[in-house]
C-alpha atoms as a PDB file:
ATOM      1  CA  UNK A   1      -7.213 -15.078  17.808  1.00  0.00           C
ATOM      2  CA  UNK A   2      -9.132 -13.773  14.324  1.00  0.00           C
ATOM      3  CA  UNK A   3     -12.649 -15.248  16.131  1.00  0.00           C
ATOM      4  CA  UNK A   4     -12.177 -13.112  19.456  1.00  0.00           C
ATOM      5  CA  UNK A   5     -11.331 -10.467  17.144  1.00  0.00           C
ATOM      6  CA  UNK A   6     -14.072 -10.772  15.247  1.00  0.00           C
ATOM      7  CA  UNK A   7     -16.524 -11.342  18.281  1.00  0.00           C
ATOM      8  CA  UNK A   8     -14.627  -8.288  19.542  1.00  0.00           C
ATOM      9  CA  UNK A   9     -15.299  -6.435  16.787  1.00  0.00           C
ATOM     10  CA  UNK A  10     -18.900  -7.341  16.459  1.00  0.00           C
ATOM     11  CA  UNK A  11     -19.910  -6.066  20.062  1.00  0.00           C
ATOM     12  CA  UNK A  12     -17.939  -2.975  19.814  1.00  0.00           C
ATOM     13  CA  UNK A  13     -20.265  -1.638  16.993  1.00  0.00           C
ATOM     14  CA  UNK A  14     -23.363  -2.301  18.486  1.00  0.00           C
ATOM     15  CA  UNK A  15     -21.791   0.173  21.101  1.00  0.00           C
ATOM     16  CA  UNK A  16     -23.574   4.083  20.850  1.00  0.00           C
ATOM     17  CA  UNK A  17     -20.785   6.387  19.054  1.00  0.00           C
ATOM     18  CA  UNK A  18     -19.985   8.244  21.820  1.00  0.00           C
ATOM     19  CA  UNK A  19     -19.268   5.499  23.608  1.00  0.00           C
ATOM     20  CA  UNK A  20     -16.998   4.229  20.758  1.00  0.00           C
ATOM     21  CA  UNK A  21     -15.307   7.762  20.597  1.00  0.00           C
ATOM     22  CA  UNK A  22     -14.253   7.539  23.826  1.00  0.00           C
ATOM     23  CA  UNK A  23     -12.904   3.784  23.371  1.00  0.00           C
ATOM     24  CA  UNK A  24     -11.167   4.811  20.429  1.00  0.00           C
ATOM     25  CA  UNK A  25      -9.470   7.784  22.302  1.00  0.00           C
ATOM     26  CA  UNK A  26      -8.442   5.138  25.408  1.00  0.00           C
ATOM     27  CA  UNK A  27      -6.722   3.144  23.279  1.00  0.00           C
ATOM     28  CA  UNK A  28      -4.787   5.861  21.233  1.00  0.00           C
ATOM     29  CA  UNK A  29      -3.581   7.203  24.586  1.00  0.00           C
ATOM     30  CA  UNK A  30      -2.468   3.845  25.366  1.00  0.00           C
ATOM     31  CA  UNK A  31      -0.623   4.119  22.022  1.00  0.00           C
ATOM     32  CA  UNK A  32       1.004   7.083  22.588  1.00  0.00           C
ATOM     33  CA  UNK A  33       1.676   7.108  26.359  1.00  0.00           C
ATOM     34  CA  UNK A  34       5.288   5.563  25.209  1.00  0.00           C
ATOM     35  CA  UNK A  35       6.280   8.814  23.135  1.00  0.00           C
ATOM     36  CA  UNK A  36       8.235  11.600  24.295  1.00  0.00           C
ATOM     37  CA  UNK A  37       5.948  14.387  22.367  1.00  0.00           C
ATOM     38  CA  UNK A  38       3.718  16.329  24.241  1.00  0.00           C
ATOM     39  CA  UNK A  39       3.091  17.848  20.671  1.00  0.00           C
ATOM     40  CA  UNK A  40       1.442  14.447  19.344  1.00  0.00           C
ATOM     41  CA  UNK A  41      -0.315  14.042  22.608  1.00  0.00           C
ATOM     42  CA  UNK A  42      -2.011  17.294  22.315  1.00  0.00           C
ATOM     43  CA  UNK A  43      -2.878  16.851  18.874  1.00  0.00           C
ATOM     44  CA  UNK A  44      -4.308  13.813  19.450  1.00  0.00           C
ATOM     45  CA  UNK A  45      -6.814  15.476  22.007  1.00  0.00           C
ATOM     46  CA  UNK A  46      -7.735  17.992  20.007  1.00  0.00           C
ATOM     47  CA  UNK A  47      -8.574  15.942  17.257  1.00  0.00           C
ATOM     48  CA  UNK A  48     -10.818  13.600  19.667  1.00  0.00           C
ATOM     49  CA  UNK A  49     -11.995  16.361  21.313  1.00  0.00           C
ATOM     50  CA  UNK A  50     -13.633  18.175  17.962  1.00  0.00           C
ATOM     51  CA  UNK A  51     -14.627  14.707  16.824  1.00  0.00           C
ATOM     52  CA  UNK A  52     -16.946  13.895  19.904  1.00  0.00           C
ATOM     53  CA  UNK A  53     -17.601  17.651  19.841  1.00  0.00           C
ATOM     54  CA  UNK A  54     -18.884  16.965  16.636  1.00  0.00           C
ATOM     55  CA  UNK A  55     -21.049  14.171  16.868  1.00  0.00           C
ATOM     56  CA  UNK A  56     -22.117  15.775  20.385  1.00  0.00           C
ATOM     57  CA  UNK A  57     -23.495  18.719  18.640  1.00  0.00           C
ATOM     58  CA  UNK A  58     -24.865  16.501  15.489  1.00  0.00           C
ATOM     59  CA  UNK A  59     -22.846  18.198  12.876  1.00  0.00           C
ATOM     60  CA  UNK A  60     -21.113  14.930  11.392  1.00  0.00           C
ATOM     61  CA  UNK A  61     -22.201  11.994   9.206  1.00  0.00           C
ATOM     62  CA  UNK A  62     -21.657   9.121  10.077  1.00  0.00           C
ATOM     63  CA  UNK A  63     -20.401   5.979   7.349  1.00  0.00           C
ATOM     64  CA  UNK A  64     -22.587   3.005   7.690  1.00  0.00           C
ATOM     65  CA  UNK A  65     -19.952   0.301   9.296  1.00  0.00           C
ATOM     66  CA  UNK A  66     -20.169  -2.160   6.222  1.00  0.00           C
ATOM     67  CA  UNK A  67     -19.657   0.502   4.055  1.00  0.00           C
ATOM     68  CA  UNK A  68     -16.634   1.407   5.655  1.00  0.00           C
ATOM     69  CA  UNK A  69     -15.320  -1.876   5.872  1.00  0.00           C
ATOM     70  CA  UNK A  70     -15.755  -2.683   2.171  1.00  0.00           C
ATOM     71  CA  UNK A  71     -14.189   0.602   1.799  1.00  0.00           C
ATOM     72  CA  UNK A  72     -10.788  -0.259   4.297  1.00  0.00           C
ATOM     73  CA  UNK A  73     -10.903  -3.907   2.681  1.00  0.00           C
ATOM     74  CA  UNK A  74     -10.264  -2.420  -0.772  1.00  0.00           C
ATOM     75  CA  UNK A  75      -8.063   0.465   0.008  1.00  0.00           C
ATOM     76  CA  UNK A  76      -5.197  -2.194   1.625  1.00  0.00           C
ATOM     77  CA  UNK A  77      -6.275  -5.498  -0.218  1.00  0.00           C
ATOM     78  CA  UNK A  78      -3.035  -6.821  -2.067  1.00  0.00           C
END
């Protein structure tokens, strides 16, 4: 399973950020399609929304991906 991940993972990068942006807001909506709150929902999709917005209009940074990595990796290591 941690190898398909990983191969998962590795393809999934080389993917344009928009493209990854609208991945990422498929599978929160398949996250949240269980909950009762229209109020998460919508916050959700507003979030997303200014995100690509964002990156759309070239007003965000991005974090280099093994930067953020190292940076996940030492924020939750035990």
């Amino acid at each position: 399973m941690q190898r398909n991940i990983e191969r998962l993972t590795t393809e999934l990068i080389r993917l344009p950020k928009r493209e990854r942006l609208e991945l990422a807001r498929f599978l929160l909506f398949l996250d949240n399609r269980s909950l009762d709150s229209d109020d998460i929902d919508s916050s959700w999709e507003k979030e997303i929304t200014d995100r690509v917005r964002a990156v759309d209009e070239g007003t965000t940074t991005g974090i280099d991906y093994d930067a953020a990595m190292r940076k996940i990796e030492q924020r939750f290591a035990l």
